[in-house]
C-alpha atoms as a PDB file:
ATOM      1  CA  UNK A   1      97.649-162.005 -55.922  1.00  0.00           C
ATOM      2  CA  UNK A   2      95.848-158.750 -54.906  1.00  0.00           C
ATOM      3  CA  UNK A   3      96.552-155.242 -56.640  1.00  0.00           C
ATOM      4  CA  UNK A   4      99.034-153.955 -54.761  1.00  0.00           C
ATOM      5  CA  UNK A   5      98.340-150.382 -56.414  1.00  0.00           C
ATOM      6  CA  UNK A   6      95.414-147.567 -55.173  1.00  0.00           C
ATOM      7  CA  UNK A   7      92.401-148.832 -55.925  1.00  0.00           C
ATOM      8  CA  UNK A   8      88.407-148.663 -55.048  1.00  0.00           C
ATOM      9  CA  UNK A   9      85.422-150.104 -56.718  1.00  0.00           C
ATOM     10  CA  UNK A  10      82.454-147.731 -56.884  1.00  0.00           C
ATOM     11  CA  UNK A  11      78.747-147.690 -58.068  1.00  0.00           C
ATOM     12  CA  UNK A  12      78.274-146.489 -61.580  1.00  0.00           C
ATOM     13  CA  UNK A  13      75.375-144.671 -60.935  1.00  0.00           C
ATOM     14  CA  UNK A  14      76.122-142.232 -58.161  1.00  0.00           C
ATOM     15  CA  UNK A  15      79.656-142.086 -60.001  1.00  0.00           C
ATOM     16  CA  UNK A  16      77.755-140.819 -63.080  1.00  0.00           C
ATOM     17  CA  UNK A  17      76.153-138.419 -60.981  1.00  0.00           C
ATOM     18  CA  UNK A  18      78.895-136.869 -59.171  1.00  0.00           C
ATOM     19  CA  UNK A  19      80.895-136.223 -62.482  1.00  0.00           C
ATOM     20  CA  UNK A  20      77.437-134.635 -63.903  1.00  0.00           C
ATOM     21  CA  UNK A  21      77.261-132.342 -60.687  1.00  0.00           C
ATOM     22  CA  UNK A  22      80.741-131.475 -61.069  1.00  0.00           C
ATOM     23  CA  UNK A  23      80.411-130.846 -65.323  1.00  0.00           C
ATOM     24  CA  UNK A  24      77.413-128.160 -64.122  1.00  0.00           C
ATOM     25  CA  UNK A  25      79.208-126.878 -61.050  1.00  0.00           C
ATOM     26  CA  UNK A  26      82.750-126.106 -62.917  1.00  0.00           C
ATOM     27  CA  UNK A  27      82.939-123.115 -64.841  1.00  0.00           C
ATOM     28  CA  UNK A  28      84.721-124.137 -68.333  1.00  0.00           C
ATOM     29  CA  UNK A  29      87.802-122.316 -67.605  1.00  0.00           C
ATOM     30  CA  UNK A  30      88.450-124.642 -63.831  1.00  0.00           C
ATOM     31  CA  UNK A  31      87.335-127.562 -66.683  1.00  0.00           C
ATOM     32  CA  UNK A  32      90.252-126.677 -69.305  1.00  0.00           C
ATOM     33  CA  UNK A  33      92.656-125.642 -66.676  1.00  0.00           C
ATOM     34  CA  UNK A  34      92.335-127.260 -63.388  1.00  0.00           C
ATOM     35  CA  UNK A  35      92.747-130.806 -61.641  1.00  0.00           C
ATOM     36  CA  UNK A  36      90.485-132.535 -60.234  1.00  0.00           C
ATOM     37  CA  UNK A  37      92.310-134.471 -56.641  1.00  0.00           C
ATOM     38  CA  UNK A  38      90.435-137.994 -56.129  1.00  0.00           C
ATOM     39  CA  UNK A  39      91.127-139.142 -52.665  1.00  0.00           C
ATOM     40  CA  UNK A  40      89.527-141.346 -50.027  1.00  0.00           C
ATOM     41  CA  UNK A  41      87.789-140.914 -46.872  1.00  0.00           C
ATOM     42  CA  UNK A  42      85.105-142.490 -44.585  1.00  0.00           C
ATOM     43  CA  UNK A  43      84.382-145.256 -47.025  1.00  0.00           C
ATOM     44  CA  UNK A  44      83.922-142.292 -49.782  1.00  0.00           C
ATOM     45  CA  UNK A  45      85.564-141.604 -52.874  1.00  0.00           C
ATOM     46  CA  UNK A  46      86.437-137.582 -52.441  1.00  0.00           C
ATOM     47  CA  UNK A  47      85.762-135.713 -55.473  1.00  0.00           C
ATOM     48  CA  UNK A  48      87.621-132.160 -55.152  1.00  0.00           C
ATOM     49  CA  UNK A  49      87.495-129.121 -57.899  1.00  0.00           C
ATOM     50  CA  UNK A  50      87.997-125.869 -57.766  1.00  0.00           C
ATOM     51  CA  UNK A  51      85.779-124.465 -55.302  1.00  0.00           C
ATOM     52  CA  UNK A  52      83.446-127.925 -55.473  1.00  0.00           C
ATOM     53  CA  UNK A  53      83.739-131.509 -53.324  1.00  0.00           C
ATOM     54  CA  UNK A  54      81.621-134.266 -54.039  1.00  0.00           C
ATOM     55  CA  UNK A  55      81.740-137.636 -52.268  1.00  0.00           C
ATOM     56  CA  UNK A  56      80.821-141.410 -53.908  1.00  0.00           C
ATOM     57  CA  UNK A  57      80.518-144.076 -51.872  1.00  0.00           C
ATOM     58  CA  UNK A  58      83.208-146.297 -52.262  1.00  0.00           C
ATOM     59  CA  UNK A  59      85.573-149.331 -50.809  1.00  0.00           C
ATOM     60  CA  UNK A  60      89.031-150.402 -51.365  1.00  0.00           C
ATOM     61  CA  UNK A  61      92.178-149.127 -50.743  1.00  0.00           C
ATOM     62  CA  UNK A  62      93.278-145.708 -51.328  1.00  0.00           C
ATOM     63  CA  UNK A  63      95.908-144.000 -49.216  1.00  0.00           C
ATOM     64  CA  UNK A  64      96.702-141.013 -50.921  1.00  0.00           C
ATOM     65  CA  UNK A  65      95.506-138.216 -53.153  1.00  0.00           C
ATOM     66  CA  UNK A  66      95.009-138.659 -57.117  1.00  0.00           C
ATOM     67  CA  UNK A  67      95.269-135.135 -59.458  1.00  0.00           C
ATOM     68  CA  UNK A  68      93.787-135.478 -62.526  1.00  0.00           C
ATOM     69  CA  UNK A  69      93.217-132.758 -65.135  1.00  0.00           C
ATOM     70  CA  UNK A  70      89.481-131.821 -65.255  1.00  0.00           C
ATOM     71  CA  UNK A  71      88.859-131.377 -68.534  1.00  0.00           C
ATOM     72  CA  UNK A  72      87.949-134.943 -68.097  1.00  0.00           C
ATOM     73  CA  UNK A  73      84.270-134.238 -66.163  1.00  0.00           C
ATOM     74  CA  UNK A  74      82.230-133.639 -69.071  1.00  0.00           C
ATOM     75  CA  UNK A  75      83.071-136.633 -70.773  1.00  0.00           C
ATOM     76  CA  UNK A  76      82.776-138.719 -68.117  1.00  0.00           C
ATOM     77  CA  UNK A  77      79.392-136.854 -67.083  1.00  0.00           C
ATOM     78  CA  UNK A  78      78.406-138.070 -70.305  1.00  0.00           C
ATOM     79  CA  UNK A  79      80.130-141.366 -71.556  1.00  0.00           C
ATOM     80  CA  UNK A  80      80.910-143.071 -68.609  1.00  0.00           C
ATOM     81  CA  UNK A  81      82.345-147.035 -68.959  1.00  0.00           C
ATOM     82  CA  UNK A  82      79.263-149.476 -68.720  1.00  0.00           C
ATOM     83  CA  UNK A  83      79.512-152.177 -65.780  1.00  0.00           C
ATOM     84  CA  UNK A  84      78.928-152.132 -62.290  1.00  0.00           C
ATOM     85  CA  UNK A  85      80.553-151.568 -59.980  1.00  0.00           C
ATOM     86  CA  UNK A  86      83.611-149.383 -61.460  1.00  0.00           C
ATOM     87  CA  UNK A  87      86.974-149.746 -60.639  1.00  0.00           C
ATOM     88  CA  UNK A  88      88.626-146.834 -59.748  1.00  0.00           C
ATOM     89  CA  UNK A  89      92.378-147.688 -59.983  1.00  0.00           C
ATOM     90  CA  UNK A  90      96.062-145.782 -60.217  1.00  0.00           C
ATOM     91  CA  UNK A  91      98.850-147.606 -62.212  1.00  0.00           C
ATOM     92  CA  UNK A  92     101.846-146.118 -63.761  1.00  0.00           C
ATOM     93  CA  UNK A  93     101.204-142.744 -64.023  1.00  0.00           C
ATOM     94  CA  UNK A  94      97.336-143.019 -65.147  1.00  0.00           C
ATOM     95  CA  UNK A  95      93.815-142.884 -63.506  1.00  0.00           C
ATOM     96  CA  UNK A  96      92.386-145.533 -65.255  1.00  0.00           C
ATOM     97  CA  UNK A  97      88.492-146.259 -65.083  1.00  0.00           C
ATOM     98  CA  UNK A  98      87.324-149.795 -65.704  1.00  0.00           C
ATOM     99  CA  UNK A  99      83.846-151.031 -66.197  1.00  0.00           C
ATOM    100  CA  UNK A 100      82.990-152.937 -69.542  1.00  0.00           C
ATOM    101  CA  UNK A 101      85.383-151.002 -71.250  1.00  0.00           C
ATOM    102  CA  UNK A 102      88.423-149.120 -69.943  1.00  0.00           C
ATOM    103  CA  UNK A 103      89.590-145.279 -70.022  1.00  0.00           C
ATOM    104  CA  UNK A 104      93.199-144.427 -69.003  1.00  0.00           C
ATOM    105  CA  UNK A 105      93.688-140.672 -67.856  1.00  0.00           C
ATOM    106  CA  UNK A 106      97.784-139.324 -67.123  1.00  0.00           C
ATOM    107  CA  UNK A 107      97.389-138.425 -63.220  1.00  0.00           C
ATOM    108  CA  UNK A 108      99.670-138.133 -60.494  1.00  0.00           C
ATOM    109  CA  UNK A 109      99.693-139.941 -57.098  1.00  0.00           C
ATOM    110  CA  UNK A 110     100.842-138.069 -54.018  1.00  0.00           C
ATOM    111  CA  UNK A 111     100.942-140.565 -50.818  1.00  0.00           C
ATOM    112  CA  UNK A 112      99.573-139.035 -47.868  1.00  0.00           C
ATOM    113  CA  UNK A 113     100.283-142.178 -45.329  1.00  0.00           C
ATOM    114  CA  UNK A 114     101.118-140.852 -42.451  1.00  0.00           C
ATOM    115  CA  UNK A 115     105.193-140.918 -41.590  1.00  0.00           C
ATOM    116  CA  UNK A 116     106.472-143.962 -39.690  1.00  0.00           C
ATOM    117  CA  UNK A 117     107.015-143.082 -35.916  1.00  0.00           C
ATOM    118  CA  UNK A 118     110.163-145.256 -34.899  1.00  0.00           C
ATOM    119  CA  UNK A 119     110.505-146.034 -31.437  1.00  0.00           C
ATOM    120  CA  UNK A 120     113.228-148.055 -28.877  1.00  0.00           C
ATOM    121  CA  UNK A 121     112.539-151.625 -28.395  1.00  0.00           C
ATOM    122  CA  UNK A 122     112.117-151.205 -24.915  1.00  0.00           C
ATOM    123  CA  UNK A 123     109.845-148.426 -24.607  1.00  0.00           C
ATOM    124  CA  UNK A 124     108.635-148.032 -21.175  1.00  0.00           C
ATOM    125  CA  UNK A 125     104.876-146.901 -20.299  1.00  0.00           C
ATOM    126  CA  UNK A 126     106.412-143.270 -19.908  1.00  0.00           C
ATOM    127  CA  UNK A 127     107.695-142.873 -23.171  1.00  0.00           C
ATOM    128  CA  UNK A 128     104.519-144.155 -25.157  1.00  0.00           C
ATOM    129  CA  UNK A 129     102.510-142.166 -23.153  1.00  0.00           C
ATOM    130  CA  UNK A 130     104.794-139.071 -23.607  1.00  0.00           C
ATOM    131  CA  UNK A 131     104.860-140.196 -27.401  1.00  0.00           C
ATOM    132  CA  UNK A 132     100.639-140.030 -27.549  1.00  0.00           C
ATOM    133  CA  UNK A 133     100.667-136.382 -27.085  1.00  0.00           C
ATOM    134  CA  UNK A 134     103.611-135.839 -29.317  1.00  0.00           C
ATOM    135  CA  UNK A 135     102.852-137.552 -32.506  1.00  0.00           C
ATOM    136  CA  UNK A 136      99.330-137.596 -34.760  1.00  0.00           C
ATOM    137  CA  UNK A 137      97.102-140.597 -34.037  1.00  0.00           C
ATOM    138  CA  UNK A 138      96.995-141.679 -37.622  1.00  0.00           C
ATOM    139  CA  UNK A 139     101.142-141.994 -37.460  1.00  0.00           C
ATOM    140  CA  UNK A 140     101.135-143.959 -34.583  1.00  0.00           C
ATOM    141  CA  UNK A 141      98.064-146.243 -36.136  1.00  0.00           C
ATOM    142  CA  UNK A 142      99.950-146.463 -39.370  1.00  0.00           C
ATOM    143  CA  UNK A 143     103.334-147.710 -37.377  1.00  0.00           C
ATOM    144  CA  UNK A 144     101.768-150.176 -35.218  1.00  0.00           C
ATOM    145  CA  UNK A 145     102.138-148.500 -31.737  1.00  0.00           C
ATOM    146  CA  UNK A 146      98.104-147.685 -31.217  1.00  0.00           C
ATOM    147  CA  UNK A 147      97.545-151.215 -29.180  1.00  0.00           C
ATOM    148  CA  UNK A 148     100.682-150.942 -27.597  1.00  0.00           C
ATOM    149  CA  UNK A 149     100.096-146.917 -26.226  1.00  0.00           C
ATOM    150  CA  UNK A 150      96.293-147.877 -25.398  1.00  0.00           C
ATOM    151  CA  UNK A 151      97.813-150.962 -23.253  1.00  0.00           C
ATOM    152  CA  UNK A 152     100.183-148.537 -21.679  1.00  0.00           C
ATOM    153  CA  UNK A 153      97.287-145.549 -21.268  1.00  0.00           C
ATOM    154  CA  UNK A 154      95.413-148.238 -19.204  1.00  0.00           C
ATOM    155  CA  UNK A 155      97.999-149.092 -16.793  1.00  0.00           C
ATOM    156  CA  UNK A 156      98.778-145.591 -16.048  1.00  0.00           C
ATOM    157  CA  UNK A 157      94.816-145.731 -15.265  1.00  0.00           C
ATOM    158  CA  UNK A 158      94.920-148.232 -12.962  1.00  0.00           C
ATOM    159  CA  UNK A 159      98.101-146.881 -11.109  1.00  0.00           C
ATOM    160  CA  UNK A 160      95.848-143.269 -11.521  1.00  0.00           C
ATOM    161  CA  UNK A 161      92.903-145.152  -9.751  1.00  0.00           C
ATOM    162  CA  UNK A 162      95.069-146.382  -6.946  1.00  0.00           C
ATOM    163  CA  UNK A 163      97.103-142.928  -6.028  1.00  0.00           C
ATOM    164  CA  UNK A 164      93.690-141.009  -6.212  1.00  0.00           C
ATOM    165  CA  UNK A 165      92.239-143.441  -3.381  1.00  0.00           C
ATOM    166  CA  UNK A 166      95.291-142.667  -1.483  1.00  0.00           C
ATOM    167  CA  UNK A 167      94.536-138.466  -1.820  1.00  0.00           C
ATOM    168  CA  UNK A 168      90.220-139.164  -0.682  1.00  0.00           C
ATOM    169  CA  UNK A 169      90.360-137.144   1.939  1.00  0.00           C
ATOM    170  CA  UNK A 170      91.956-134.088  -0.286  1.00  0.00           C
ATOM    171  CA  UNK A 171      89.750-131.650  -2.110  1.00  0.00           C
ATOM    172  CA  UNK A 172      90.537-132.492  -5.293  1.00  0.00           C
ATOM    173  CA  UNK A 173      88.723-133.679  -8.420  1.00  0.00           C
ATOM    174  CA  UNK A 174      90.228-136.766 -10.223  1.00  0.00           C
ATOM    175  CA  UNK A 175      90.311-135.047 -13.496  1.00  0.00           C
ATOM    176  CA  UNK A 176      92.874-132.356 -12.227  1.00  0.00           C
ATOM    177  CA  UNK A 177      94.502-135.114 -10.109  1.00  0.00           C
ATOM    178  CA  UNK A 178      95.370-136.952 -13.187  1.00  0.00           C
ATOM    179  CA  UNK A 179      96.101-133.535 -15.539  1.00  0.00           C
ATOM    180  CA  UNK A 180      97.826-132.570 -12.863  1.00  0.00           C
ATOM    181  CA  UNK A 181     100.180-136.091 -12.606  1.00  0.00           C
ATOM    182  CA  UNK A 182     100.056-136.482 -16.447  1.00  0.00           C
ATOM    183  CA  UNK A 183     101.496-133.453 -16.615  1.00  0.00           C
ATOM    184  CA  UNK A 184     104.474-134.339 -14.208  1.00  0.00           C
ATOM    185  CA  UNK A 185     105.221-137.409 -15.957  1.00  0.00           C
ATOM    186  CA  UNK A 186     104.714-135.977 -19.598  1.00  0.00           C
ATOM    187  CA  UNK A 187     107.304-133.459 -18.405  1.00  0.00           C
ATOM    188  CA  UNK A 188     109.961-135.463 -16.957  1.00  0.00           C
END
């Protein structure tokens, strides 16, 4: 059965790195009294300190933000788990850092999914298309509507297509034509 909690496998060596930039780059006050937020993004585990972001190549699954105190760095710039690749995982209220050996740190998770857009059953091409300027395209993604708005987005193109041939002999660009009718129907 597959982990069902945050978790990315990364290379030890450019992991090693990062946390020996960041033990240089931190002054020792951020290190005694500051966290350290682990997050993901682009296929790239997000280092963040105070006034410092480093990024790791990384893959897995990781849909939120980690903090983590950073008084961590230094040993981990310097006695980092053998094994490779790393694994990079949050479970029950700890960072914990596997490799031949394993290093448990207390953290705290914040989930950053976007919210859940809920929509009628019987959403007509208006409404979705109405919805894709309202909501963020990561919320719509995340609640399964992205397929469903593009499919609607490309029949408004085609009816678009058809009422511009019917204006041709109007002075009128097609990109203001169709601000111009998305604006109508966004509106209504």
């Amino acid at each position: 059965m597959a982990s069902l909690n945050p978790r990315l496998l990364v290379a030890a060596g450019p992991l090693r790195a990062a946390f020996a930039t960041l033990d240089e780059l931190l002054p020792e006050r951020s290190k005694q009294s500051a966290e350290l937020v682990l997050g993901c993004v682009d296929g790239a585990l997000r280092l963040e300190g105070p006034g410092a972001e480093l990024r790791v190549p990384a893959t897995g699954t990781w849909s939120g933000r980690l903090r983590v105190s950073a008084s961590f760095v230094r040993m981990l710039a310097l006695a980092m788990p053998d094994g490779d690749p790393l694994v990079l995982e949050y479970c029950a209220g700890r960072l914990v850092l596997r490799g031949e050996t394993t290093l448990r740190f207390k953290a705290a998770w914040e989930d950053i999914s976007p919210p859940r857009v809920e929509v009628a059953l019987d959403l007509e091409d208006v409404g979705l298309l109405k919805l894709a300027t309202e909501q963020r395209r990561d919320a719509l993604q995340s609640s399964g509507l992205s397929k469903l708005i593009g499919a609607a987005e490309a029949r408004f193109q085609q009816a678009l297509n058809r009422a511009f041939q019917a204006f041709a002999d109007y002075p009128i660009s097609r990109d203001k034509f169709e601000s111009a009718l998305r604006s109508v129907i966004i509106q209504s």
